[in-house]
C-alpha atoms as a PDB file:
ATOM      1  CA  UNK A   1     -22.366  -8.282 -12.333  1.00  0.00           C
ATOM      2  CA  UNK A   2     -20.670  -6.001 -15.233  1.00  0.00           C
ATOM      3  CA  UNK A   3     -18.144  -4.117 -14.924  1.00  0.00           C
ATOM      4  CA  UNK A   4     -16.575  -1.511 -16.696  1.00  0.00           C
ATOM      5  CA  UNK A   5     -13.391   0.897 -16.723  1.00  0.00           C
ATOM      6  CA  UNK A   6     -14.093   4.527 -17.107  1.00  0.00           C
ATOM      7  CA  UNK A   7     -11.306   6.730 -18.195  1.00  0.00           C
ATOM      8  CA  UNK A   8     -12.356   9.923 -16.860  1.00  0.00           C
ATOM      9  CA  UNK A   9      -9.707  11.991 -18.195  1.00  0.00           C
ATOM     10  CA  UNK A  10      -6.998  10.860 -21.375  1.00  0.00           C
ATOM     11  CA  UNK A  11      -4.704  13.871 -19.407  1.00  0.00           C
ATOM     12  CA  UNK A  12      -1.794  12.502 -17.442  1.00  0.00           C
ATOM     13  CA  UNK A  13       1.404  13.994 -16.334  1.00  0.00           C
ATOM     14  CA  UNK A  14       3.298  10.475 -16.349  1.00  0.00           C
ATOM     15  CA  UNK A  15       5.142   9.152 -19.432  1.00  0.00           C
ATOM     16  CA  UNK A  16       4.933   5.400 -19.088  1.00  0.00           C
ATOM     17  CA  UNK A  17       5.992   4.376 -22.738  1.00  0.00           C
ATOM     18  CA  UNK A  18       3.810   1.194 -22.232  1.00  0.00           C
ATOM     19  CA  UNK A  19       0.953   2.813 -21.022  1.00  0.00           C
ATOM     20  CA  UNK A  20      -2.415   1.218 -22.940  1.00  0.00           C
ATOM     21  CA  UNK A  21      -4.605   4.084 -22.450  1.00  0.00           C
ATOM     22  CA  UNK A  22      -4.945   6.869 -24.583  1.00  0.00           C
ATOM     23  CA  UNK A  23      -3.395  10.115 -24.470  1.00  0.00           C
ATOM     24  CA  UNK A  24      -6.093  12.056 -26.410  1.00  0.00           C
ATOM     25  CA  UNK A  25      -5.617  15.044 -23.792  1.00  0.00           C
ATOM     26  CA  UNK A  26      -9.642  15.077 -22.814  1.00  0.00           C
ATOM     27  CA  UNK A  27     -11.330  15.179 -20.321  1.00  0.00           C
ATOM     28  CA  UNK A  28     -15.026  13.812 -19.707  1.00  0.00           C
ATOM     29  CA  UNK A  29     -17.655  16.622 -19.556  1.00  0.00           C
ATOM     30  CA  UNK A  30     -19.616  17.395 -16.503  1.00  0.00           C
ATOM     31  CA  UNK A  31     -22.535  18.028 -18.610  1.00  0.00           C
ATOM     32  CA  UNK A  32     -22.729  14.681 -19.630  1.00  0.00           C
ATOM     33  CA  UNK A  33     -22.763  12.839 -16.189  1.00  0.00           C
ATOM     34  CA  UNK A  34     -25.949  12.274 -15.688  1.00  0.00           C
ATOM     35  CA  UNK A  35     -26.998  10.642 -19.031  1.00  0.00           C
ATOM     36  CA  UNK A  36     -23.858   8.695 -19.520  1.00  0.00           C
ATOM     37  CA  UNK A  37     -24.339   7.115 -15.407  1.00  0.00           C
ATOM     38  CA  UNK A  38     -28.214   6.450 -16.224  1.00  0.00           C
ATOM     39  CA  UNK A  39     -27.239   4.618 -19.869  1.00  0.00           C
ATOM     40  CA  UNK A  40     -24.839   2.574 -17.719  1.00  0.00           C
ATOM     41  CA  UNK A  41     -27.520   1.876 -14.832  1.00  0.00           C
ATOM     42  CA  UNK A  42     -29.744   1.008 -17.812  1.00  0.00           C
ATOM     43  CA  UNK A  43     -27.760  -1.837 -19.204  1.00  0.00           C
ATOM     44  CA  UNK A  44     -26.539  -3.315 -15.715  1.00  0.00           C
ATOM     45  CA  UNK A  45     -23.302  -2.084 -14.448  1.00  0.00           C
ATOM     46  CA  UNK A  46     -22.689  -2.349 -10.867  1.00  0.00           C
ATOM     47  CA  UNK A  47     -19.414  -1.582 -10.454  1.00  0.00           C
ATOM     48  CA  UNK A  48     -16.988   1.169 -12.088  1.00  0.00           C
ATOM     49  CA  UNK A  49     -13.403   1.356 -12.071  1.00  0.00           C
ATOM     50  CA  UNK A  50     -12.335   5.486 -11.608  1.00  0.00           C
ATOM     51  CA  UNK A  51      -9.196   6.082 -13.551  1.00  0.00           C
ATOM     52  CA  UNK A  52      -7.562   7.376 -16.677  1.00  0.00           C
ATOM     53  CA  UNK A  53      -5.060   8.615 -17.617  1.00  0.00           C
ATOM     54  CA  UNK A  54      -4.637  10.059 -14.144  1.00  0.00           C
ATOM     55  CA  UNK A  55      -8.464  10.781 -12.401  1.00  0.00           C
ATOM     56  CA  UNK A  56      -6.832  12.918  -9.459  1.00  0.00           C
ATOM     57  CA  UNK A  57      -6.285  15.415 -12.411  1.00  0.00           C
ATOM     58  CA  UNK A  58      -9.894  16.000 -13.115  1.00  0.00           C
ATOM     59  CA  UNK A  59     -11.189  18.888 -12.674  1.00  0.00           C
ATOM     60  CA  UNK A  60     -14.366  17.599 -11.586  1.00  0.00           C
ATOM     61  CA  UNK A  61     -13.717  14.407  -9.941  1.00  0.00           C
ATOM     62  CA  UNK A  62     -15.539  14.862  -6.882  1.00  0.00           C
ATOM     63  CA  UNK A  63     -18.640  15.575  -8.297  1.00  0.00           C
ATOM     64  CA  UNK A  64     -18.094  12.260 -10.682  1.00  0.00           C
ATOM     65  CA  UNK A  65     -17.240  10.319  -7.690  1.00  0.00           C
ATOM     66  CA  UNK A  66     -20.013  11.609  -5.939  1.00  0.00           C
ATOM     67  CA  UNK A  67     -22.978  10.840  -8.544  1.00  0.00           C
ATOM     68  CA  UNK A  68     -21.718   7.230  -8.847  1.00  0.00           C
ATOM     69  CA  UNK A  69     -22.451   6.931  -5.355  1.00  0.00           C
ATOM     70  CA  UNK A  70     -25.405   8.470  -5.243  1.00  0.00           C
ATOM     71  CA  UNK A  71     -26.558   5.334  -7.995  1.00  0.00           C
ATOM     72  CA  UNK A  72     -25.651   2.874  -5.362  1.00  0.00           C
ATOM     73  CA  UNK A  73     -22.969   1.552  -7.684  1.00  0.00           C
ATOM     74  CA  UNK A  74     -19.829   0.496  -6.427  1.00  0.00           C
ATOM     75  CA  UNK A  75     -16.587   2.045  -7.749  1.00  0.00           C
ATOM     76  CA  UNK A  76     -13.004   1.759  -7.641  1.00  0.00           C
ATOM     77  CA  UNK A  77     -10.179   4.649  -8.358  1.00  0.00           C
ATOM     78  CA  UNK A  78      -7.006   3.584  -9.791  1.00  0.00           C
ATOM     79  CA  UNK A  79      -4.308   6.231  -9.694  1.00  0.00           C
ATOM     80  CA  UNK A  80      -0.843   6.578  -9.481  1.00  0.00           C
ATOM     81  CA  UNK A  81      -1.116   9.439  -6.861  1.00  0.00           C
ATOM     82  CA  UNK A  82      -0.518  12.702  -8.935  1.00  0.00           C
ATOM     83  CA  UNK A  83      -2.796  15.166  -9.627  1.00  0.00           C
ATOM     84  CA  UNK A  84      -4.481  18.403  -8.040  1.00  0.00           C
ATOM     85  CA  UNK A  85      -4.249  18.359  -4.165  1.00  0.00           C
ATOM     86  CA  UNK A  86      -7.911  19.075  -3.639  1.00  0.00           C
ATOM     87  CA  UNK A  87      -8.337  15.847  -5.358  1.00  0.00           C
ATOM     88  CA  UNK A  88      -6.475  13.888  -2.984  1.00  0.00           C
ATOM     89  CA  UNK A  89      -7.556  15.737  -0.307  1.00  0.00           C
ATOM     90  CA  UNK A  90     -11.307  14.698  -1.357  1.00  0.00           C
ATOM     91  CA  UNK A  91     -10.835  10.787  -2.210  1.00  0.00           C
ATOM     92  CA  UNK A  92      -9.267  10.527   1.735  1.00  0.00           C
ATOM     93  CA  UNK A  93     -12.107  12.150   3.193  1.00  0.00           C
ATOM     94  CA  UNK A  94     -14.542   9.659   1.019  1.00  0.00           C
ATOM     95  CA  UNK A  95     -13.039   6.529   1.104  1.00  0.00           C
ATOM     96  CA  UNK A  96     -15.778   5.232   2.179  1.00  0.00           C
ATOM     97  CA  UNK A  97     -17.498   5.871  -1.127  1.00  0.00           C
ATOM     98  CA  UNK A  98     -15.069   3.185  -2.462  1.00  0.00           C
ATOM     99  CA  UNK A  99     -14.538  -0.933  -2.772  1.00  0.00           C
ATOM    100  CA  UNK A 100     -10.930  -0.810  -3.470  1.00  0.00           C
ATOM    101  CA  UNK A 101      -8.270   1.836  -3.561  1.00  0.00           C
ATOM    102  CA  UNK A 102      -5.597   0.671  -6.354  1.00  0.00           C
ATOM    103  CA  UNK A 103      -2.592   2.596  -6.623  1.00  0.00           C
ATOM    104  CA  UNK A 104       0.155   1.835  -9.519  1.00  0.00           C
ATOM    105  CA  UNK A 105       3.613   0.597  -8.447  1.00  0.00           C
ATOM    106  CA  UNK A 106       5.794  -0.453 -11.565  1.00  0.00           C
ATOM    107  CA  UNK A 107       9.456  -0.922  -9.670  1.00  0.00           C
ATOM    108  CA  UNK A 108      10.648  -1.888  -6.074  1.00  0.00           C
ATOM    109  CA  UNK A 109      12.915   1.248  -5.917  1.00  0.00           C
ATOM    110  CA  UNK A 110      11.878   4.653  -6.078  1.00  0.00           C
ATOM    111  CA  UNK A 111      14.820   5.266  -9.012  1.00  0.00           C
ATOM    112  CA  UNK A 112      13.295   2.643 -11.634  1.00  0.00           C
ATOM    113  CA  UNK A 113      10.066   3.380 -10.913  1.00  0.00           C
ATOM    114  CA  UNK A 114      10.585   7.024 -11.793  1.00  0.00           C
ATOM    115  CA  UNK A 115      12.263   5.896 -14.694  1.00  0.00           C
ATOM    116  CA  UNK A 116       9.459   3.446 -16.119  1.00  0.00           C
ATOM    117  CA  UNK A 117       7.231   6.342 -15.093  1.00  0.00           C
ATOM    118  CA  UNK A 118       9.237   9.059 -16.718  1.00  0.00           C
ATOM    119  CA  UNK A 119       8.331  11.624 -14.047  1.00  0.00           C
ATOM    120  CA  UNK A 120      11.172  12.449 -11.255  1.00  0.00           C
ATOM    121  CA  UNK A 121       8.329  12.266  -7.920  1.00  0.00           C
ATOM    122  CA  UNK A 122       6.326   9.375  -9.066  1.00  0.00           C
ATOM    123  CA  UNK A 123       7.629   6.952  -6.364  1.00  0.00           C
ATOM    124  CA  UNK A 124       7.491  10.022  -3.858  1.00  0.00           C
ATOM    125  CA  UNK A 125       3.582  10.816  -4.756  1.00  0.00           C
ATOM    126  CA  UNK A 126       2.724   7.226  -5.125  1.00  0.00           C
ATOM    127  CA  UNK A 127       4.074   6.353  -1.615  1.00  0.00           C
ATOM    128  CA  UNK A 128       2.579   9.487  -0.390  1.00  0.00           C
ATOM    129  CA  UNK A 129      -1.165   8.850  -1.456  1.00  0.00           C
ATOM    130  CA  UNK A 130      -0.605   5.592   0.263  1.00  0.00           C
ATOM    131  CA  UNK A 131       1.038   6.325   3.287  1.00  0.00           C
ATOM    132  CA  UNK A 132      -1.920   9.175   3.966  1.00  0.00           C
ATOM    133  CA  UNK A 133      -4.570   6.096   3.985  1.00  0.00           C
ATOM    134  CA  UNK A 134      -5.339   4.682   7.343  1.00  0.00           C
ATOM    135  CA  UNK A 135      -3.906   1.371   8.312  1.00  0.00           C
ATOM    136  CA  UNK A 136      -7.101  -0.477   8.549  1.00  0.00           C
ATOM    137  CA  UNK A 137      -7.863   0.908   4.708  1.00  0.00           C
ATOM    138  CA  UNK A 138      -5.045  -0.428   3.269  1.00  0.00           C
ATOM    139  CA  UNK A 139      -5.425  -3.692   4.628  1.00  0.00           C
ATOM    140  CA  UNK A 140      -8.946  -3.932   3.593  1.00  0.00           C
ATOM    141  CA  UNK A 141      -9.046  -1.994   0.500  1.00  0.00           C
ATOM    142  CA  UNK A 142      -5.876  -1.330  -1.112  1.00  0.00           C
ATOM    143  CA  UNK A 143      -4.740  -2.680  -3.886  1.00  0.00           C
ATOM    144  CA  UNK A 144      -1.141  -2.124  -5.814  1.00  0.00           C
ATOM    145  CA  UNK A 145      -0.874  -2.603  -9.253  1.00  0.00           C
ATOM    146  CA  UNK A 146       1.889  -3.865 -11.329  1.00  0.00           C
ATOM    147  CA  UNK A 147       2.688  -3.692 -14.928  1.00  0.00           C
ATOM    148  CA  UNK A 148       5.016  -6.329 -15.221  1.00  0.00           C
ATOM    149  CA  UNK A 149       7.494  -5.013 -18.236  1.00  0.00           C
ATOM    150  CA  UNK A 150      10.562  -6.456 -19.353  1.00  0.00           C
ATOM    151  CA  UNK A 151      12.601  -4.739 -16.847  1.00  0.00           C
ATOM    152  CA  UNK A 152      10.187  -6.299 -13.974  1.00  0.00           C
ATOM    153  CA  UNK A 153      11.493  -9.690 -15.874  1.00  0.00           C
ATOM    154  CA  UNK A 154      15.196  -8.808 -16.347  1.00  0.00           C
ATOM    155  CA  UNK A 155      15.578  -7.134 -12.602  1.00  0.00           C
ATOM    156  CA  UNK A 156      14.325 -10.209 -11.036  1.00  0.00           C
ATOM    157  CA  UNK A 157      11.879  -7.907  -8.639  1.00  0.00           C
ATOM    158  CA  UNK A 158       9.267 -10.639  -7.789  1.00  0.00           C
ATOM    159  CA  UNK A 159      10.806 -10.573  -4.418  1.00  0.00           C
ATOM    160  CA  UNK A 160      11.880  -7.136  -3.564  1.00  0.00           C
ATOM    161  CA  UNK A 161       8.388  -5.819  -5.119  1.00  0.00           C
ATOM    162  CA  UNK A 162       6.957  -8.157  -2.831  1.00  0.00           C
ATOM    163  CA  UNK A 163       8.685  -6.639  -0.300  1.00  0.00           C
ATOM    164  CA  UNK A 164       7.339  -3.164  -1.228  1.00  0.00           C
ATOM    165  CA  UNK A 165       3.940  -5.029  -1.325  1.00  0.00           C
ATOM    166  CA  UNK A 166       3.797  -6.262   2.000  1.00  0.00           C
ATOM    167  CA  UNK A 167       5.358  -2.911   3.675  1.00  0.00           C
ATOM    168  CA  UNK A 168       2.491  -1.125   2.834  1.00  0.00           C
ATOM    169  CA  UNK A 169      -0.048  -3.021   4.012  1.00  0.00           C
ATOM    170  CA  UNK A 170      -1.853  -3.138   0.756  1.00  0.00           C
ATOM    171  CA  UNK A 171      -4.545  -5.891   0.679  1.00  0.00           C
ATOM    172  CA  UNK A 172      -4.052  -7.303  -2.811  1.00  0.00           C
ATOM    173  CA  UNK A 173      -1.388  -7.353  -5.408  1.00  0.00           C
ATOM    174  CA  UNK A 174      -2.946  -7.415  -8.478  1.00  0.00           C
ATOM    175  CA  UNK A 175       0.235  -8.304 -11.796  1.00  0.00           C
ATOM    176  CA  UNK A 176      -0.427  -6.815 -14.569  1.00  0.00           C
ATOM    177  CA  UNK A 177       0.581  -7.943 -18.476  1.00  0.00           C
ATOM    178  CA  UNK A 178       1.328  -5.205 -20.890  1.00  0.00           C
ATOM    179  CA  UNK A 179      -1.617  -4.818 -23.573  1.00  0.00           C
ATOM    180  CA  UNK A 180      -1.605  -3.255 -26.865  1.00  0.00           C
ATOM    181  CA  UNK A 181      -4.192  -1.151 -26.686  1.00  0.00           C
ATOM    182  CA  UNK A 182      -3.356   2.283 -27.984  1.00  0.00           C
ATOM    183  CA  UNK A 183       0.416   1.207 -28.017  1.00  0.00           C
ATOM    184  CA  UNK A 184       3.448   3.319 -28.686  1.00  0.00           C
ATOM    185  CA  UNK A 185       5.634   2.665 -31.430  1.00  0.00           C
ATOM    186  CA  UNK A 186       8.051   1.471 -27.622  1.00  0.00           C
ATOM    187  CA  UNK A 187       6.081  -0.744 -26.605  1.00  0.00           C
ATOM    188  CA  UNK A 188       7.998  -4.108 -27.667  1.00  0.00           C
ATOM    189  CA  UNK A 189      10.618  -2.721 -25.471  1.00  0.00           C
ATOM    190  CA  UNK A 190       8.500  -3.496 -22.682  1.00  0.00           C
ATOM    191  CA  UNK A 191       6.543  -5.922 -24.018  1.00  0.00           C
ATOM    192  CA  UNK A 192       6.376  -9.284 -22.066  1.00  0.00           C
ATOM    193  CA  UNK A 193       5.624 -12.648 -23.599  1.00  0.00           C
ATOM    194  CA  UNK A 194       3.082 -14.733 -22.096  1.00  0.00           C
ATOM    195  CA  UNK A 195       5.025 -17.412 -20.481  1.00  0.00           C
ATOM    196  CA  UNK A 196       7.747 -14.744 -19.161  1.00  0.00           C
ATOM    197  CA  UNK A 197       4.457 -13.398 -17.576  1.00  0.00           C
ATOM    198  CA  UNK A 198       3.225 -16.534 -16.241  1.00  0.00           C
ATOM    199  CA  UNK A 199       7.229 -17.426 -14.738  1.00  0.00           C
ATOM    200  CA  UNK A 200       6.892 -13.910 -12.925  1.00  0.00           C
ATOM    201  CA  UNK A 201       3.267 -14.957 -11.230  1.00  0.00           C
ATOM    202  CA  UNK A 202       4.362 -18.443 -10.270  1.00  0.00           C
ATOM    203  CA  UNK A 203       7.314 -16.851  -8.736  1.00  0.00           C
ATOM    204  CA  UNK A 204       5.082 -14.247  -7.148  1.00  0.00           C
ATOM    205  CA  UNK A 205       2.717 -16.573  -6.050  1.00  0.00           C
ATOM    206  CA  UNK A 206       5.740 -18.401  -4.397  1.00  0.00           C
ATOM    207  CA  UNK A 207       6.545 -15.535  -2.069  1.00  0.00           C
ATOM    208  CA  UNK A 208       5.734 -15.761   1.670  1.00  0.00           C
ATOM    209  CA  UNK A 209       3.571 -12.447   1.947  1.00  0.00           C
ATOM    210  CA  UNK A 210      -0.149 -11.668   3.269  1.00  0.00           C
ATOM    211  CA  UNK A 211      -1.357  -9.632   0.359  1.00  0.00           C
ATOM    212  CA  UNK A 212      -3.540 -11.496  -1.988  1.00  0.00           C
ATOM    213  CA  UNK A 213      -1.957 -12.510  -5.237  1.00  0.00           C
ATOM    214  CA  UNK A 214      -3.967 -11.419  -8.386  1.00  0.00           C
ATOM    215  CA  UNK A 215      -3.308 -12.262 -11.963  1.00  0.00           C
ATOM    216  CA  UNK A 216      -4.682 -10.176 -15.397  1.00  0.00           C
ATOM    217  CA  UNK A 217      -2.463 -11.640 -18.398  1.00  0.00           C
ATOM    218  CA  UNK A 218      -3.329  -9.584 -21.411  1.00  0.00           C
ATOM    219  CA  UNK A 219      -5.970 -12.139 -22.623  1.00  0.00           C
ATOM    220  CA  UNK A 220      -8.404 -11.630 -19.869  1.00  0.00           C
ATOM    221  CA  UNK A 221      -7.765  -7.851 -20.001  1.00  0.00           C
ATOM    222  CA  UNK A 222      -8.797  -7.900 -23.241  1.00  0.00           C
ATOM    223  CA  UNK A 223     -12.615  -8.684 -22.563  1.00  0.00           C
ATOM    224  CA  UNK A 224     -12.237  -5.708 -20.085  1.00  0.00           C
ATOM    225  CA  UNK A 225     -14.839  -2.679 -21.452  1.00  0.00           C
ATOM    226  CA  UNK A 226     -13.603   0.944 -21.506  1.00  0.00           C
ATOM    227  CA  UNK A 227     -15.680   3.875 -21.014  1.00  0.00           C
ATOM    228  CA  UNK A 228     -13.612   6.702 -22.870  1.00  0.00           C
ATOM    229  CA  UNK A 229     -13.840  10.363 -22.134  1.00  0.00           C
ATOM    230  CA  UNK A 230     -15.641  11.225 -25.034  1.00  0.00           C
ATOM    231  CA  UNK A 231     -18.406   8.557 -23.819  1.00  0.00           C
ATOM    232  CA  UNK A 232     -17.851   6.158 -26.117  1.00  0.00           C
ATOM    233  CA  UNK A 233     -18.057   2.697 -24.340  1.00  0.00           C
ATOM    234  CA  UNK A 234     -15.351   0.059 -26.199  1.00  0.00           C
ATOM    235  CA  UNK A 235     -14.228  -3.183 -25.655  1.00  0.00           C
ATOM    236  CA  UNK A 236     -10.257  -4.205 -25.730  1.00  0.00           C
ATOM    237  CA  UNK A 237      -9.267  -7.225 -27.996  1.00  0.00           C
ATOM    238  CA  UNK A 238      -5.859  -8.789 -27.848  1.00  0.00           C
ATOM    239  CA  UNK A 239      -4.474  -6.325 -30.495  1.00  0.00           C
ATOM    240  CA  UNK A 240      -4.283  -2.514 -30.453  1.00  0.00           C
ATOM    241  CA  UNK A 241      -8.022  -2.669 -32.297  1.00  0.00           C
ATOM    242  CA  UNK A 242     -10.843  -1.697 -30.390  1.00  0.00           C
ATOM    243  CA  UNK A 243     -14.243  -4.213 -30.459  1.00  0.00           C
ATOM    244  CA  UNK A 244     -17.447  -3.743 -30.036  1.00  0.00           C
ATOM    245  CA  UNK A 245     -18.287   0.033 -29.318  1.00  0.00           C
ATOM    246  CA  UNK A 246     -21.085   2.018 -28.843  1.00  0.00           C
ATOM    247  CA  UNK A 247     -21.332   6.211 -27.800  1.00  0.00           C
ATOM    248  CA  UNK A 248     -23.261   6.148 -24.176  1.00  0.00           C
ATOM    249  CA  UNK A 249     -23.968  10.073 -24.944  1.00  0.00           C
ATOM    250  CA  UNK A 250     -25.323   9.804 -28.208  1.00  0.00           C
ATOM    251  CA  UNK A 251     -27.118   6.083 -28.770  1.00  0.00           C
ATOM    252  CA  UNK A 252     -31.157   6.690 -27.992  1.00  0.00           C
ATOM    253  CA  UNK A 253     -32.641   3.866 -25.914  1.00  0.00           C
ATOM    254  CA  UNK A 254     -33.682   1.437 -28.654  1.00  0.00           C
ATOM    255  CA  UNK A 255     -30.567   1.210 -29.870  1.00  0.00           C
ATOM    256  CA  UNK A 256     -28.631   1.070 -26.572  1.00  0.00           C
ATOM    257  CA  UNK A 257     -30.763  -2.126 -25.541  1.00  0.00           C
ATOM    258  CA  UNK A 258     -30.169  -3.990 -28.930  1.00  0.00           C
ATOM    259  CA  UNK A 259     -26.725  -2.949 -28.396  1.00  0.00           C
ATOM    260  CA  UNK A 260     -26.348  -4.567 -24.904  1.00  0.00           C
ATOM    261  CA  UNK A 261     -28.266  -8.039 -26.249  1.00  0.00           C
ATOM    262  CA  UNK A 262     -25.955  -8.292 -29.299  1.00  0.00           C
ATOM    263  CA  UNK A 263     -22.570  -7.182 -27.552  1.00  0.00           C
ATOM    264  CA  UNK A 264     -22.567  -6.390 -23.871  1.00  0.00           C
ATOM    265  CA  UNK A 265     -23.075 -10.064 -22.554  1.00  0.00           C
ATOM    266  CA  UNK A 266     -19.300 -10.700 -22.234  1.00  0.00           C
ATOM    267  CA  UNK A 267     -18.148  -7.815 -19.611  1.00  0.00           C
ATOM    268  CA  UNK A 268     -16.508  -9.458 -16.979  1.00  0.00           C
ATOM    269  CA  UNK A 269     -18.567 -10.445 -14.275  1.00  0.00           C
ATOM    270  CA  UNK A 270     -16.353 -10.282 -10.923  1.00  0.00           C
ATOM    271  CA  UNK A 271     -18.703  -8.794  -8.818  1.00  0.00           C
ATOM    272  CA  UNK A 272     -18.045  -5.663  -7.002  1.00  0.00           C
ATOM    273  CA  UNK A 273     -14.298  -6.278  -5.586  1.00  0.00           C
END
């Protein structure tokens, strides 16, 4: 059941130094929607994630949002709750267009997390976005997300993010390595090695909390596929490189199906949560 990630906009108003998307300051055109969601369709995706940069800054979201749907293909939004008002105001009344609502948490305190987000309201938008969904939402479709940087590792905030976690009645907790995809020249800074990562799960897996524990260590995010704003459908690799790629505006049909019978065989296949 493929999968993919579809940056719908490079714009965000964050400035997370270890941020693996790119910051090309694009946006997806409308014009394209329909081609780009029947190329997808055509080569078996079921499922796509909504996110960026930051998607609530799109000027068009809810028409992208709404055409998925219309497919019958299940979607996701990650955000980190910025972005235009009308855009929150939409995915609330439509949640039921969506498997999962995942929302980015990087700190247990509303001070670090601004920090590592380098924007003085994240924590207050973030918390905001998720306090406005309904109880019975967030324990059947939230998810947080955490990028677990070195500071995640030197704070020792397994336990009070759990905390955080648990208070908001999120469903899952999905922890998140740092990839080097599109890196910054700071990302070592917050760069985490792979057994600091896998000491931080195993200590997050230890906590006594309902949420569901998830795990995406930069290896397994690299066979994640990226759909870019400028169409262009890429796979991550464990480096900063991109793999296999192919233009979903551009390609004619031939060429998309040889593409998806040389290349496309090894999107992840997690079904539709």
């Amino acid at each position: 059941m493929p999968q993919v990630m579809w940056h719908v906009t490079d714009r965000c108003p964050l400035g997370c130094e270890y941020c693996f998307a790119t910051k090309s300051g694009a946006d997806f055109r409308i014009e394209h929607l329909n081609g780009v969601l029947s190329n997808l369709s055509g080569i078996g995706v079921i499922k796509i994630d909504v996110s960026g940069g930051e998607p609530l800054i799109h000027p068009q979201l809810p028409e992208i949002i709404s055409a998925i749907a219309q497919r019958g293909v299940y979607q996701t939004i990650t955000t980190s709750g910025v972005g235009y008002s009308s855009n929150r105001d939409y995915v609330m009344a439509n949640l039921d267009l969506f498997t999962r609502v995942i929302v980015s948490l990087d700190a247990p305190l509303g001070q670090e997390h601004n920090l590592l987000r380098a924007f003085p309201k994240a924590w207050e938008m973030a918390i905001g976005f998720i306090e406005r969904l309904p109880t019975d939402i967030r324990s059947s479709s939230l998810r947080i997300n955490t990028v677990v940087t070195s500071s995640f590792v030197s704070g020792r905030w397994a336990g009070p993010m759990g905390d955080v976690v648990e208070s908001v009645g999120a469903k899952e907790w999905c922890l998140i390595q740092p990839h080097p995809a599109n890196k910054k020249s700071t990302f070592e800074k917050y760069e985490v090695a792979d057994a600091d990562f896998r000491s931080v799960v195993a200590e997050v897996n230890a906590l006594e909390i309902r949420p569901r524990r998830i795990e995406r260590p930069r290896q397994l995010y690299s066979k994640y596929w990226v759909l870019y704003p400028s169409g262009m459908l890429a796979q991550h690799t464990t480096t900063e490189e991109r793999g296999a790629s192919i233009d979903l505006i551009q390609t004619d049909k031939a060429d998309l199906v040889q593409f998806v019978e040389h290349s496309f065989a090894s999107i992840p296949t997690k079904g539709a949560s």
